[in-house]
PDB file of N, CA and C in Angstrom:
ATOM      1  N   UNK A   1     -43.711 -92.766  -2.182  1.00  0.00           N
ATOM      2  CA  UNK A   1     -42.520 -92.023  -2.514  1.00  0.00           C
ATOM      3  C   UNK A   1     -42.887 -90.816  -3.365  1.00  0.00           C
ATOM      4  N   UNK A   2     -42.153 -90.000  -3.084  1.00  0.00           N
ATOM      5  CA  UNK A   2     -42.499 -88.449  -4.073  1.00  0.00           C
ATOM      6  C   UNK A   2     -41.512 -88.323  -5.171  1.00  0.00           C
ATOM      7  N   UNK A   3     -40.613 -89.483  -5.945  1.00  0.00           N
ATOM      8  CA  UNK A   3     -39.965 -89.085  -6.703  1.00  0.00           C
ATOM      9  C   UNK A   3     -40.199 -88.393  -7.979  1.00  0.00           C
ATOM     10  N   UNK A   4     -41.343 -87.973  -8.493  1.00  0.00           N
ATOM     11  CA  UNK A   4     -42.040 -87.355  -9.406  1.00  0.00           C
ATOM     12  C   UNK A   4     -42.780 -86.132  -9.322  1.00  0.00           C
ATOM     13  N   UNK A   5     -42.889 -85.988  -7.684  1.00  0.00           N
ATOM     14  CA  UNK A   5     -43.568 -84.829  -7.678  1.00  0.00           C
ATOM     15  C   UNK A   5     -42.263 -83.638  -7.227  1.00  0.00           C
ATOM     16  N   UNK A   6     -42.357 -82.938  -8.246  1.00  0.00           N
ATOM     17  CA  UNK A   6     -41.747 -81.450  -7.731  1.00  0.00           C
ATOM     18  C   UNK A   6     -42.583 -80.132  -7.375  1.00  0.00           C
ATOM     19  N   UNK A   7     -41.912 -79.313  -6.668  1.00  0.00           N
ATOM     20  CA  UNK A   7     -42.150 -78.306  -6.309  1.00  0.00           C
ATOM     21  C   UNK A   7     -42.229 -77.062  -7.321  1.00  0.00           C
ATOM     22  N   UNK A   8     -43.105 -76.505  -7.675  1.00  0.00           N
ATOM     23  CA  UNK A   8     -43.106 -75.220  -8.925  1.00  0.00           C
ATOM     24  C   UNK A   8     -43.381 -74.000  -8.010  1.00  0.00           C
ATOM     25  N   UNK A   9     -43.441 -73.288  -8.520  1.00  0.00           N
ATOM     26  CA  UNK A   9     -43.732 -72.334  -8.574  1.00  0.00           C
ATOM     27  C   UNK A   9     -45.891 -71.625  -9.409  1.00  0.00           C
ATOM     28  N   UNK A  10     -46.546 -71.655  -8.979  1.00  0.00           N
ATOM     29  CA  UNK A  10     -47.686 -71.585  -9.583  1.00  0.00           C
ATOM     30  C   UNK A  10     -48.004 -70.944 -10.540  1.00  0.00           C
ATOM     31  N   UNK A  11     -48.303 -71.266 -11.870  1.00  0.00           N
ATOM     32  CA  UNK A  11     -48.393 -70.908 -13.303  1.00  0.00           C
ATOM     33  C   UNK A  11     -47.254 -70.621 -13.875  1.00  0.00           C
ATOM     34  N   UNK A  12     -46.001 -71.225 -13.326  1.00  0.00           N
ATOM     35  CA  UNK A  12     -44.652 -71.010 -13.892  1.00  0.00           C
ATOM     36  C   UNK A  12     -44.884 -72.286 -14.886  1.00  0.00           C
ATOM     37  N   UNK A  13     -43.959 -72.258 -16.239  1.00  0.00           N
ATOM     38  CA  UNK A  13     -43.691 -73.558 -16.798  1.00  0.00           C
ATOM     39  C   UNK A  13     -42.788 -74.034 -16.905  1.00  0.00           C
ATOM     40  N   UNK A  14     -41.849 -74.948 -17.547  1.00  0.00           N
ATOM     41  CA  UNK A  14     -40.248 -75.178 -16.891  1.00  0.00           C
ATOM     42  C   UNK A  14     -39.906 -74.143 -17.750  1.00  0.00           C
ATOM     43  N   UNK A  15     -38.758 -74.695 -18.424  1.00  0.00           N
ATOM     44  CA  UNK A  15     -37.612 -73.308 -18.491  1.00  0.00           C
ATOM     45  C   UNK A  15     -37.217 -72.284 -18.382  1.00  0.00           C
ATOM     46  N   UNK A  16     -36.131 -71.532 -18.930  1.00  0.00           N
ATOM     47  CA  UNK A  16     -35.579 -70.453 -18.161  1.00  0.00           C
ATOM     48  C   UNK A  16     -36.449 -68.998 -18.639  1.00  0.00           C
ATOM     49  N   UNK A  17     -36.621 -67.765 -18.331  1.00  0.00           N
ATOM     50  CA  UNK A  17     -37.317 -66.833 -18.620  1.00  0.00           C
ATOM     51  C   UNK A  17     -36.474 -66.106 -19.577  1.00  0.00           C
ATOM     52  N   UNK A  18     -37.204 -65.751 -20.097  1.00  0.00           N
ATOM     53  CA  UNK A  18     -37.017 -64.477 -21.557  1.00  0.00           C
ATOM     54  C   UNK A  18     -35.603 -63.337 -20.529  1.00  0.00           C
ATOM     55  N   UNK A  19     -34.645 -63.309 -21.495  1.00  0.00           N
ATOM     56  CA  UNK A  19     -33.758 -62.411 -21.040  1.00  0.00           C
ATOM     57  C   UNK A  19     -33.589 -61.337 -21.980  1.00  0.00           C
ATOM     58  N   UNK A  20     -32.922 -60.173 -21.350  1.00  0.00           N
ATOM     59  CA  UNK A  20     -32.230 -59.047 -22.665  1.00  0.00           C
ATOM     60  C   UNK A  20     -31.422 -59.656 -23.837  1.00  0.00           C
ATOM     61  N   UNK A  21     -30.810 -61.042 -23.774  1.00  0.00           N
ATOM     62  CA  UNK A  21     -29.858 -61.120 -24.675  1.00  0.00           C
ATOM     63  C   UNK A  21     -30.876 -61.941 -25.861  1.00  0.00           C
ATOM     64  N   UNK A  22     -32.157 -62.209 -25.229  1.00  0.00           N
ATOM     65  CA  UNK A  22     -32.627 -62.653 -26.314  1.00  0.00           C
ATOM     66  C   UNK A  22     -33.473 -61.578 -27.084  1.00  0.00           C
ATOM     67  N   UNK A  23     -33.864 -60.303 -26.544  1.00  0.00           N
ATOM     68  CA  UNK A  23     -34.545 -59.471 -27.157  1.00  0.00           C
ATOM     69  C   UNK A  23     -33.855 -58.686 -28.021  1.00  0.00           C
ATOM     70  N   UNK A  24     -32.251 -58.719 -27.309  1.00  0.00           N
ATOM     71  CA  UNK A  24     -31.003 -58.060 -28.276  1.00  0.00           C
ATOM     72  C   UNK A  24     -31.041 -59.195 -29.662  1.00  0.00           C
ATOM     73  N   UNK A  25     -31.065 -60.479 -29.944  1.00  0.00           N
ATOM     74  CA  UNK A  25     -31.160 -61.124 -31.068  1.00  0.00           C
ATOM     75  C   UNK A  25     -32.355 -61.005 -31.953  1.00  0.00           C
ATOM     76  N   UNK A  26     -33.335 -61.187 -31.042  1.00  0.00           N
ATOM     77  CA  UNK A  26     -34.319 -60.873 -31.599  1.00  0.00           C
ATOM     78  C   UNK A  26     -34.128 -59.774 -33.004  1.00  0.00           C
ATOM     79  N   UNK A  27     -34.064 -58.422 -32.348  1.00  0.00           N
ATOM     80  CA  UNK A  27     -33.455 -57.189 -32.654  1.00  0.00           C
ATOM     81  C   UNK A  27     -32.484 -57.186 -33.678  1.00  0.00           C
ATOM     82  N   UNK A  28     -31.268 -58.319 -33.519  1.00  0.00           N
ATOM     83  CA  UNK A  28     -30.141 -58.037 -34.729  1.00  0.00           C
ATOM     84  C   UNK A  28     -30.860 -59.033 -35.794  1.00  0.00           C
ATOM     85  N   UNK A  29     -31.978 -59.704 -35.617  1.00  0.00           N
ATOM     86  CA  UNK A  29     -32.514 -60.824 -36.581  1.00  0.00           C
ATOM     87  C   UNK A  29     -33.289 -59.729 -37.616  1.00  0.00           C
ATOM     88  N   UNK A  30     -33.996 -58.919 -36.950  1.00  0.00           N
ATOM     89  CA  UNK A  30     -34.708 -58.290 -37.438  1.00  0.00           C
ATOM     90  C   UNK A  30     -34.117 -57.141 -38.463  1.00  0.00           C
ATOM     91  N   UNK A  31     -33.276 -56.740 -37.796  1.00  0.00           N
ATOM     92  CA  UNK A  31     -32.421 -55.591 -38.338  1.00  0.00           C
ATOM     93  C   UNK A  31     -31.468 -56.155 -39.911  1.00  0.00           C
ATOM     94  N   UNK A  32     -30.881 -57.271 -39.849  1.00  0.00           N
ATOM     95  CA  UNK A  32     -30.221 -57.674 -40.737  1.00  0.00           C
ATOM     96  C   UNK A  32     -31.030 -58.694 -41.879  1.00  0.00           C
ATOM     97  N   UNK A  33     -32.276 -58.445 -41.597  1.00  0.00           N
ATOM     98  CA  UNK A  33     -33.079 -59.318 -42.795  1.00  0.00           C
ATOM     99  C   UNK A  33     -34.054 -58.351 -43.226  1.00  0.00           C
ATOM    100  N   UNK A  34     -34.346 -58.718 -44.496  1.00  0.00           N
ATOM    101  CA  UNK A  34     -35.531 -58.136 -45.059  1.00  0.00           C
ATOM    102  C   UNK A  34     -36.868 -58.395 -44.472  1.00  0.00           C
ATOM    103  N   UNK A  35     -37.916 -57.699 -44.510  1.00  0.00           N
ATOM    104  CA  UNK A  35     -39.706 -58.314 -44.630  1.00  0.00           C
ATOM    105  C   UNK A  35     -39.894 -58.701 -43.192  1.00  0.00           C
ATOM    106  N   UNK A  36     -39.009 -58.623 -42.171  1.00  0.00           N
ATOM    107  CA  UNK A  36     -39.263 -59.813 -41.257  1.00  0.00           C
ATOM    108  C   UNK A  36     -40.839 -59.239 -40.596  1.00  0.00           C
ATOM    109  N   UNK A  37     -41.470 -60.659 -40.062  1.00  0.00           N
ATOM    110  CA  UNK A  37     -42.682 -60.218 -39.558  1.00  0.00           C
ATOM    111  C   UNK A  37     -42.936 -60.614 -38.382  1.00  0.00           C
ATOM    112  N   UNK A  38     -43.447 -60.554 -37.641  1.00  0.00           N
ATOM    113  CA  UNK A  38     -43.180 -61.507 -35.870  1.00  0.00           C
ATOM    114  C   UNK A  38     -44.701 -62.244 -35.795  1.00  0.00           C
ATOM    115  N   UNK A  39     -44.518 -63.062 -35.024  1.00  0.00           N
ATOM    116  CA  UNK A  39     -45.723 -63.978 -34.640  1.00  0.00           C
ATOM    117  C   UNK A  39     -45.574 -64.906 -33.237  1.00  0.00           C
ATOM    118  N   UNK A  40     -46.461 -64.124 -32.444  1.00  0.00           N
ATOM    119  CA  UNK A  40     -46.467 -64.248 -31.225  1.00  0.00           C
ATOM    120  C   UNK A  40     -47.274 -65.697 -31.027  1.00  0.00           C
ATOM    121  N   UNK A  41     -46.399 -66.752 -30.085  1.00  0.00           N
ATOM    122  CA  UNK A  41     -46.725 -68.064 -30.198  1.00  0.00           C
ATOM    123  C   UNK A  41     -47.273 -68.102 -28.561  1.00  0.00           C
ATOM    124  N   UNK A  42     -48.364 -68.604 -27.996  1.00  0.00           N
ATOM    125  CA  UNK A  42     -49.328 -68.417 -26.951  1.00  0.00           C
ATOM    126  C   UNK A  42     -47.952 -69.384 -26.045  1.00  0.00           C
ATOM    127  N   UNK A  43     -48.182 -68.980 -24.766  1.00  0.00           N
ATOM    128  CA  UNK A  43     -47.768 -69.939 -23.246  1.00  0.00           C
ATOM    129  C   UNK A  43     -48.311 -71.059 -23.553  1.00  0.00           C
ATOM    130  N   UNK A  44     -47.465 -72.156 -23.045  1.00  0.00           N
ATOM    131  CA  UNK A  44     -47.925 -73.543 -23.207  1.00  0.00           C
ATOM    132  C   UNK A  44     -47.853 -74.518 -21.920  1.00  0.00           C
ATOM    133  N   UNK A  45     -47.867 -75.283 -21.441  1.00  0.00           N
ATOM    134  CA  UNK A  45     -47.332 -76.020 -20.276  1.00  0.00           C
ATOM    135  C   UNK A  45     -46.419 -76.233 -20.134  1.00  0.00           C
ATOM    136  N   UNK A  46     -45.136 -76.792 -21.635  1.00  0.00           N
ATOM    137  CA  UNK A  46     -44.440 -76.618 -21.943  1.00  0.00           C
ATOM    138  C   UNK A  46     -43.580 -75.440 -21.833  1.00  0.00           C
ATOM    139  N   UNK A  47     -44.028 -74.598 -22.373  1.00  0.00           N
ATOM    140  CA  UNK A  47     -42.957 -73.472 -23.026  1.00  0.00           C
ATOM    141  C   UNK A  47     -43.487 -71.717 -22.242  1.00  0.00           C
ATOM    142  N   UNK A  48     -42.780 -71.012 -22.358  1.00  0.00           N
ATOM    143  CA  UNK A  48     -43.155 -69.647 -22.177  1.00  0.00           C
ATOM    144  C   UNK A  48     -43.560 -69.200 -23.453  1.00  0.00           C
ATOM    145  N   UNK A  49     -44.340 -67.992 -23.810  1.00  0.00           N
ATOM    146  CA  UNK A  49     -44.470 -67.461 -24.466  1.00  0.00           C
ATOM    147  C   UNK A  49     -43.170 -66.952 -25.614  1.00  0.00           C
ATOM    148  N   UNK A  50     -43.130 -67.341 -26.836  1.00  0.00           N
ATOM    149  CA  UNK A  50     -42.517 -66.924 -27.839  1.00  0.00           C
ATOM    150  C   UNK A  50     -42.653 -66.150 -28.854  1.00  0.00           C
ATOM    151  N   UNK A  51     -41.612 -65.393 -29.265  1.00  0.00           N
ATOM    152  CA  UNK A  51     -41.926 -64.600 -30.749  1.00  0.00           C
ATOM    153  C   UNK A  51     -41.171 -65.163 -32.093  1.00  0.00           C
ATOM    154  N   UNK A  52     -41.799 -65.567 -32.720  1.00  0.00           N
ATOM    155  CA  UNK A  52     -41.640 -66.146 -33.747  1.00  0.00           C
ATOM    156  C   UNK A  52     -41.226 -65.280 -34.504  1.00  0.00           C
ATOM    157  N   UNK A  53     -39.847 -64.912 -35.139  1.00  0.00           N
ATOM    158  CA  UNK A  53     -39.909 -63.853 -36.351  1.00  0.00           C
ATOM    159  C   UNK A  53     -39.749 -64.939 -37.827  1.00  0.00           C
ATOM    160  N   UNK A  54     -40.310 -64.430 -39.148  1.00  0.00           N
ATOM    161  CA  UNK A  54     -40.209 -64.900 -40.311  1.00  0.00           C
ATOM    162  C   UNK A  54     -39.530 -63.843 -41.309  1.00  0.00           C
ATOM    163  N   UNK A  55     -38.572 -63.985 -42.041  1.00  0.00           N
ATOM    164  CA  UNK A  55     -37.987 -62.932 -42.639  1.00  0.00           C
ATOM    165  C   UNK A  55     -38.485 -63.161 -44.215  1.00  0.00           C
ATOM    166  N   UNK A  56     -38.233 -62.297 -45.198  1.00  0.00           N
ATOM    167  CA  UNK A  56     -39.024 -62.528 -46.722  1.00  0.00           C
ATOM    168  C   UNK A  56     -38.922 -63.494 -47.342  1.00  0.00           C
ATOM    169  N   UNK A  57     -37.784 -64.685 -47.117  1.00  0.00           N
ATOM    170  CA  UNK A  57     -36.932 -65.494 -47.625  1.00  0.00           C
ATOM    171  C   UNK A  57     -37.717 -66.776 -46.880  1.00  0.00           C
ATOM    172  N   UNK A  58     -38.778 -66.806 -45.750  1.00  0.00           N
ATOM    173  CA  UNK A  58     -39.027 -67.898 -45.028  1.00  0.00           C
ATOM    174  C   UNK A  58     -38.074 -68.448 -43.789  1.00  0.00           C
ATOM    175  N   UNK A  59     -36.761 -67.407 -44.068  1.00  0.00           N
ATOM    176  CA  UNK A  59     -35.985 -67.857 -42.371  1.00  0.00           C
ATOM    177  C   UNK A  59     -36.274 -67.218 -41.454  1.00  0.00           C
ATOM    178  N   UNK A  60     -36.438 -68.621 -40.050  1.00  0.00           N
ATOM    179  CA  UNK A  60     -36.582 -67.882 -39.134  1.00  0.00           C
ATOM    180  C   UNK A  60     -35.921 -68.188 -38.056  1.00  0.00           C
ATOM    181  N   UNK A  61     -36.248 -67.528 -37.029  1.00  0.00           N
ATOM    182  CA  UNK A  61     -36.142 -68.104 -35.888  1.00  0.00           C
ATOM    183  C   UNK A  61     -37.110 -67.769 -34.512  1.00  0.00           C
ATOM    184  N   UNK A  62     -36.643 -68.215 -33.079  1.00  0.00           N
ATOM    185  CA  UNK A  62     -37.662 -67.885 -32.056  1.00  0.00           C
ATOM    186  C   UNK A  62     -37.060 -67.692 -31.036  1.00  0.00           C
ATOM    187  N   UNK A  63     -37.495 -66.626 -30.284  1.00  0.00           N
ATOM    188  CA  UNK A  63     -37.113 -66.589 -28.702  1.00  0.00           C
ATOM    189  C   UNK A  63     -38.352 -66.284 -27.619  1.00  0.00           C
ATOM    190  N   UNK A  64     -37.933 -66.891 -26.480  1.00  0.00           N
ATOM    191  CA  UNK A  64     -39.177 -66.248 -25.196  1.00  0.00           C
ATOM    192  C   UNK A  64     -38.771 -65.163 -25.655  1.00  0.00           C
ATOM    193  N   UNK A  65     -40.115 -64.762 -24.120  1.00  0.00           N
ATOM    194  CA  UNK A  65     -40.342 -63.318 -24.504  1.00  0.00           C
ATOM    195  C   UNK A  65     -41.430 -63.432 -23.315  1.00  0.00           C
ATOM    196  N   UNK A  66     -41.089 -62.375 -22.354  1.00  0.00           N
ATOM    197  CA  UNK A  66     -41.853 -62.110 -21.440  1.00  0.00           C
ATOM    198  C   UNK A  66     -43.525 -62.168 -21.673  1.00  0.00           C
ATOM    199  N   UNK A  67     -43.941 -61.379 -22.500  1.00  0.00           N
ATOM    200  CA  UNK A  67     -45.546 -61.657 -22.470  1.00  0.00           C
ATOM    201  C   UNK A  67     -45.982 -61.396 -23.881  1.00  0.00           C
ATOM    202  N   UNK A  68     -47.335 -61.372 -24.323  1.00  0.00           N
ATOM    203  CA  UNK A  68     -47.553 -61.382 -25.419  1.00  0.00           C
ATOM    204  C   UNK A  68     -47.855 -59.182 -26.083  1.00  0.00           C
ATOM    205  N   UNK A  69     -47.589 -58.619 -24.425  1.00  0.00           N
ATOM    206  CA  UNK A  69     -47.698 -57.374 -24.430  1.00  0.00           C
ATOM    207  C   UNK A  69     -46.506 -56.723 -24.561  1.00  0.00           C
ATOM    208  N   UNK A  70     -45.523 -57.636 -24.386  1.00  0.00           N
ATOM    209  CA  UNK A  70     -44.036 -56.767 -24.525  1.00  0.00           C
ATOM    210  C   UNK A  70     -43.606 -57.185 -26.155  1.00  0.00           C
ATOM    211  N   UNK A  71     -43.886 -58.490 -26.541  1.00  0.00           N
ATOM    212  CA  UNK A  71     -43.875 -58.766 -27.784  1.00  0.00           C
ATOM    213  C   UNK A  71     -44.625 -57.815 -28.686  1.00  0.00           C
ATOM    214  N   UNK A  72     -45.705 -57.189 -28.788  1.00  0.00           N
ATOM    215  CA  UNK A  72     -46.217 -55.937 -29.703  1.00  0.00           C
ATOM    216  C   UNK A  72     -45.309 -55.072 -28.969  1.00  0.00           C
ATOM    217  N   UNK A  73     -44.760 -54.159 -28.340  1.00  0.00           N
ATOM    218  CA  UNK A  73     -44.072 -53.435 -27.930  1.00  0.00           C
ATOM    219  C   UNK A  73     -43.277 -53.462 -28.508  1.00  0.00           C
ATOM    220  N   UNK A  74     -42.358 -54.589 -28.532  1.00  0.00           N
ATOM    221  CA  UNK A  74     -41.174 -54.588 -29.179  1.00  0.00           C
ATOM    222  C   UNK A  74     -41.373 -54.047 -30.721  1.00  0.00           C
ATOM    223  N   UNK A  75     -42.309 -55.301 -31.172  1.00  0.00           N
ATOM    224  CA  UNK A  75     -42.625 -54.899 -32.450  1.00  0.00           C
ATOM    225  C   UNK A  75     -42.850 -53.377 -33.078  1.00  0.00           C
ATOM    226  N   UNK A  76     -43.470 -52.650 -31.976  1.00  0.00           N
ATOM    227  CA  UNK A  76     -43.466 -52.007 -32.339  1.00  0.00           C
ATOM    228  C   UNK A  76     -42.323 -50.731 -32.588  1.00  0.00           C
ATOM    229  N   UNK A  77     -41.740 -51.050 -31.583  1.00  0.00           N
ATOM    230  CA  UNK A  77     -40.297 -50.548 -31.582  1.00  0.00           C
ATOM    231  C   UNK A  77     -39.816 -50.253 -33.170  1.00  0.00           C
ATOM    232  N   UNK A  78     -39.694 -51.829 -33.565  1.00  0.00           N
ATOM    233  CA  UNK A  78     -38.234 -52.063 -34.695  1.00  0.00           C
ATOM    234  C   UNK A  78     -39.438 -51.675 -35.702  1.00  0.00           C
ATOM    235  N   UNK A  79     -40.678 -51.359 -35.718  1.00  0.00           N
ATOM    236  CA  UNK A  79     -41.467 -50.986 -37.347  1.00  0.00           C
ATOM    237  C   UNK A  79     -42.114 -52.340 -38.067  1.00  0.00           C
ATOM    238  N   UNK A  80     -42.161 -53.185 -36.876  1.00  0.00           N
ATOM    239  CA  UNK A  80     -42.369 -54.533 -37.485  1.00  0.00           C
ATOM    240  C   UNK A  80     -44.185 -54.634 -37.614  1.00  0.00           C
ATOM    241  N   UNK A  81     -44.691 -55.506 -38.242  1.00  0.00           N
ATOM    242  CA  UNK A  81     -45.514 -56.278 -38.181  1.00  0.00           C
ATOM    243  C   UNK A  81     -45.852 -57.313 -37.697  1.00  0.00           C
ATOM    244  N   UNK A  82     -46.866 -57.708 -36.379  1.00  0.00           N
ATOM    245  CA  UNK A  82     -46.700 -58.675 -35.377  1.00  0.00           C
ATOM    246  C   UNK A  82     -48.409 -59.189 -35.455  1.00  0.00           C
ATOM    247  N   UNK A  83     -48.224 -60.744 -35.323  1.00  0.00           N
ATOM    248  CA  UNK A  83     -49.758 -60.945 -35.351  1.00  0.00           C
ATOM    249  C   UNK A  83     -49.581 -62.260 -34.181  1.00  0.00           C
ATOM    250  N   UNK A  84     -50.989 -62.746 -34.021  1.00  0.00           N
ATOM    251  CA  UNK A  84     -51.224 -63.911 -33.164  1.00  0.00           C
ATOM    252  C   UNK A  84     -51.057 -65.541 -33.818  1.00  0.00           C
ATOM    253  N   UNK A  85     -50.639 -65.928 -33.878  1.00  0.00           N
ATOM    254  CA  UNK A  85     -50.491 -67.294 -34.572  1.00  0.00           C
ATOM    255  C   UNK A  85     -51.023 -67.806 -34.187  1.00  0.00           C
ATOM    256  N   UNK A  86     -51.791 -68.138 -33.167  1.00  0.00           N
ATOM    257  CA  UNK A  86     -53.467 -68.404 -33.451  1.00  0.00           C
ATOM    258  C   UNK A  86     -54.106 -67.842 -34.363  1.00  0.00           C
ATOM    259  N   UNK A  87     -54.215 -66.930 -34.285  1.00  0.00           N
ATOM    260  CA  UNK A  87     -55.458 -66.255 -35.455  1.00  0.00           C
ATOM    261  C   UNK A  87     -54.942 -66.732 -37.143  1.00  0.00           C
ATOM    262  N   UNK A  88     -53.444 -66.024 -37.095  1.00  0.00           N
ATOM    263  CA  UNK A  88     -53.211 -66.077 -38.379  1.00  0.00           C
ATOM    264  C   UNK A  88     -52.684 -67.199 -38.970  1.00  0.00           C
ATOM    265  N   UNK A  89     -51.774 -68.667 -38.142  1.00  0.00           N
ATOM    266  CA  UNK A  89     -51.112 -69.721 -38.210  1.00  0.00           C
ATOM    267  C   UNK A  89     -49.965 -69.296 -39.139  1.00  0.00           C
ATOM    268  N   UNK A  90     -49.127 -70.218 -39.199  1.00  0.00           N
ATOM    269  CA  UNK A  90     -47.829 -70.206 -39.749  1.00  0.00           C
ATOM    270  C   UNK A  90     -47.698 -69.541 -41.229  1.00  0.00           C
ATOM    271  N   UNK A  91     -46.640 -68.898 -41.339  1.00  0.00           N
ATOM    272  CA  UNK A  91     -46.680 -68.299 -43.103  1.00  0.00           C
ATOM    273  C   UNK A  91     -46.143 -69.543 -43.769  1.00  0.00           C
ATOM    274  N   UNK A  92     -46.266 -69.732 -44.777  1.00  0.00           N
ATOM    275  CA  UNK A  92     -46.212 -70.583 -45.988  1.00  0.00           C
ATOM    276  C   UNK A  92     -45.115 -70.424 -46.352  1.00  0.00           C
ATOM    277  N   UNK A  93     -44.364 -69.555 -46.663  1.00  0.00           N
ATOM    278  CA  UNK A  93     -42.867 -69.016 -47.011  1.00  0.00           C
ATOM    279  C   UNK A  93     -42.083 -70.056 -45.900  1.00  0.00           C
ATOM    280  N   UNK A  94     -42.514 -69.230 -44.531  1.00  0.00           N
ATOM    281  CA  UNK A  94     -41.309 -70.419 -43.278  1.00  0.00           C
ATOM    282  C   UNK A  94     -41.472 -71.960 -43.803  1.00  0.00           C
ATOM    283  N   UNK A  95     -42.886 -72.798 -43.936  1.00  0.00           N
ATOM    284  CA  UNK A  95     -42.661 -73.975 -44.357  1.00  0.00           C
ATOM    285  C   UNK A  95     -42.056 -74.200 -45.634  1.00  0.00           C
ATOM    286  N   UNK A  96     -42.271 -72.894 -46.901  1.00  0.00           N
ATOM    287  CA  UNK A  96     -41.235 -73.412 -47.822  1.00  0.00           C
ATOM    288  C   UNK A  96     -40.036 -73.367 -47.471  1.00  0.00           C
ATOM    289  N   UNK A  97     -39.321 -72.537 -46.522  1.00  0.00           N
ATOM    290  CA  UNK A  97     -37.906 -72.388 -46.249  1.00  0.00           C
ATOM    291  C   UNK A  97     -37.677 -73.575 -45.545  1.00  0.00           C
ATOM    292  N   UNK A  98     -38.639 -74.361 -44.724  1.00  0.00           N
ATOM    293  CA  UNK A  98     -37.982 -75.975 -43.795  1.00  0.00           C
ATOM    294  C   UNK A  98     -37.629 -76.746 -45.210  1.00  0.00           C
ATOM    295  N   UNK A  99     -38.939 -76.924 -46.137  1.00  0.00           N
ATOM    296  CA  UNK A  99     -38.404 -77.935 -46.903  1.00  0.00           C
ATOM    297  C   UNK A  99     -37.179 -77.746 -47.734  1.00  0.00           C
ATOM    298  N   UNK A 100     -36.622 -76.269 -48.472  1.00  0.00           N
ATOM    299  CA  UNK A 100     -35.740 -76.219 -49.022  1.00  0.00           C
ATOM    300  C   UNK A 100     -34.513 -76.572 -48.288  1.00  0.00           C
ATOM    301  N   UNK A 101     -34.812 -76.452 -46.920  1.00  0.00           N
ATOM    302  CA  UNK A 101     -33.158 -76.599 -46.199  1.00  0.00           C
ATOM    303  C   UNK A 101     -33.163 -78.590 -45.968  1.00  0.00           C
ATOM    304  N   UNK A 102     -34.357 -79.004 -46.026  1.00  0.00           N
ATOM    305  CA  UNK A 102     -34.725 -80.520 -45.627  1.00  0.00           C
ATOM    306  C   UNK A 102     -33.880 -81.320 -46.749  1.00  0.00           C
ATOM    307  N   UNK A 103     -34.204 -80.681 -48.006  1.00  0.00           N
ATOM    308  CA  UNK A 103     -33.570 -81.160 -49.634  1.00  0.00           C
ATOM    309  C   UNK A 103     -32.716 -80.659 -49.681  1.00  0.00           C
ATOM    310  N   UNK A 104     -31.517 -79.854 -49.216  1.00  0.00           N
ATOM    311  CA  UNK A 104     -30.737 -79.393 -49.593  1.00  0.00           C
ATOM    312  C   UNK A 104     -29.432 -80.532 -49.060  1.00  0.00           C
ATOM    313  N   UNK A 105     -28.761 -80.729 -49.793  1.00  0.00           N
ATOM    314  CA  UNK A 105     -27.974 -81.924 -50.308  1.00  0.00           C
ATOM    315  C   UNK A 105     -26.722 -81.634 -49.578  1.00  0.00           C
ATOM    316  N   UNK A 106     -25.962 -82.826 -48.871  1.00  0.00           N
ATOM    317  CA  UNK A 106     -25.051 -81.748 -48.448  1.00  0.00           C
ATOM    318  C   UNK A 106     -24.851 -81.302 -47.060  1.00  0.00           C
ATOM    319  N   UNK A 107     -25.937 -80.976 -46.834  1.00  0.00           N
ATOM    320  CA  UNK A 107     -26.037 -80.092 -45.512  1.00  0.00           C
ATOM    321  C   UNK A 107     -25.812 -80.575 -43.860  1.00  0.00           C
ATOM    322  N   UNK A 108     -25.669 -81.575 -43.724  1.00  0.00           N
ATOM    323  CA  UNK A 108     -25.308 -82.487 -42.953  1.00  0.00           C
ATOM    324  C   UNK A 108     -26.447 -82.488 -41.969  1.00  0.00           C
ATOM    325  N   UNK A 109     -27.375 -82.869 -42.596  1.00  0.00           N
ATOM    326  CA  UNK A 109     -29.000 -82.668 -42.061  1.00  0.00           C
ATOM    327  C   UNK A 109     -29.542 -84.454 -42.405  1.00  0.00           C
ATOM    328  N   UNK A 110     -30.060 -85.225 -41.698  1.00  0.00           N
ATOM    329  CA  UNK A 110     -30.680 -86.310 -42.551  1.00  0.00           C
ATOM    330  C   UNK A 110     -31.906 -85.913 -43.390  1.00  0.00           C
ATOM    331  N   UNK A 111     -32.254 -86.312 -44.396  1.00  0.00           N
ATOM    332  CA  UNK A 111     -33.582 -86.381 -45.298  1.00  0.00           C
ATOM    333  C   UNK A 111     -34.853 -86.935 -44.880  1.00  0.00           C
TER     334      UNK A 111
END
């Protein structure tokens, strides 16, 4: 029986592809925070390629993103600062910002 095997597409990974409405957020993330810095997160088997932005405060967030060449592009667009998260790994600020929101009391988050 083939109930496990599907049909792909070759070097596709599942989900849906990087759209304008995410490069438009991207964009208002960037625009309405301080410091923000981007960090381009590699293709996975899993996942498409992502841009990680971190703002001065440690918030962030992520969207696909067509390639890791349109991601400096962009960056370069908005005046940002963009690196490989391989090379450079996660900023320290974003993990202080998980734990402050982890302890924060209240929040209708479990501990």
């Amino acid at each position: 029986m083939a109930w496990f095997r599907r049909r792909k597409e070759p070097g596709r990974t599942s989900g849906r592809p990087a759209d304008r409405a995410d490069l438009d957020y991207l964009a208002e993330f960037v625009r309405s925070r301080r410091g923000v810095e981007g960090f381009i997160e590699p293709r996975t088997t899993v996942t498409e390629t992502t841009l990680l932005l971190v703002a001065h405060d440690g918030e962030w967030t992520r969207r696909r993103i067509e390639s890791p060449d349109l991601a400096r592009r962009f960056a370069h667009q908005l005046a940002m600062p963009v690196y490989d998260v391989r090379l450079m790994g996660y900023p320290q600020r974003m993990r202080d910002y998980n734990e402050r929101r982890r302890r924060r009391p209240g929040d209708g988050r479990p501990a």
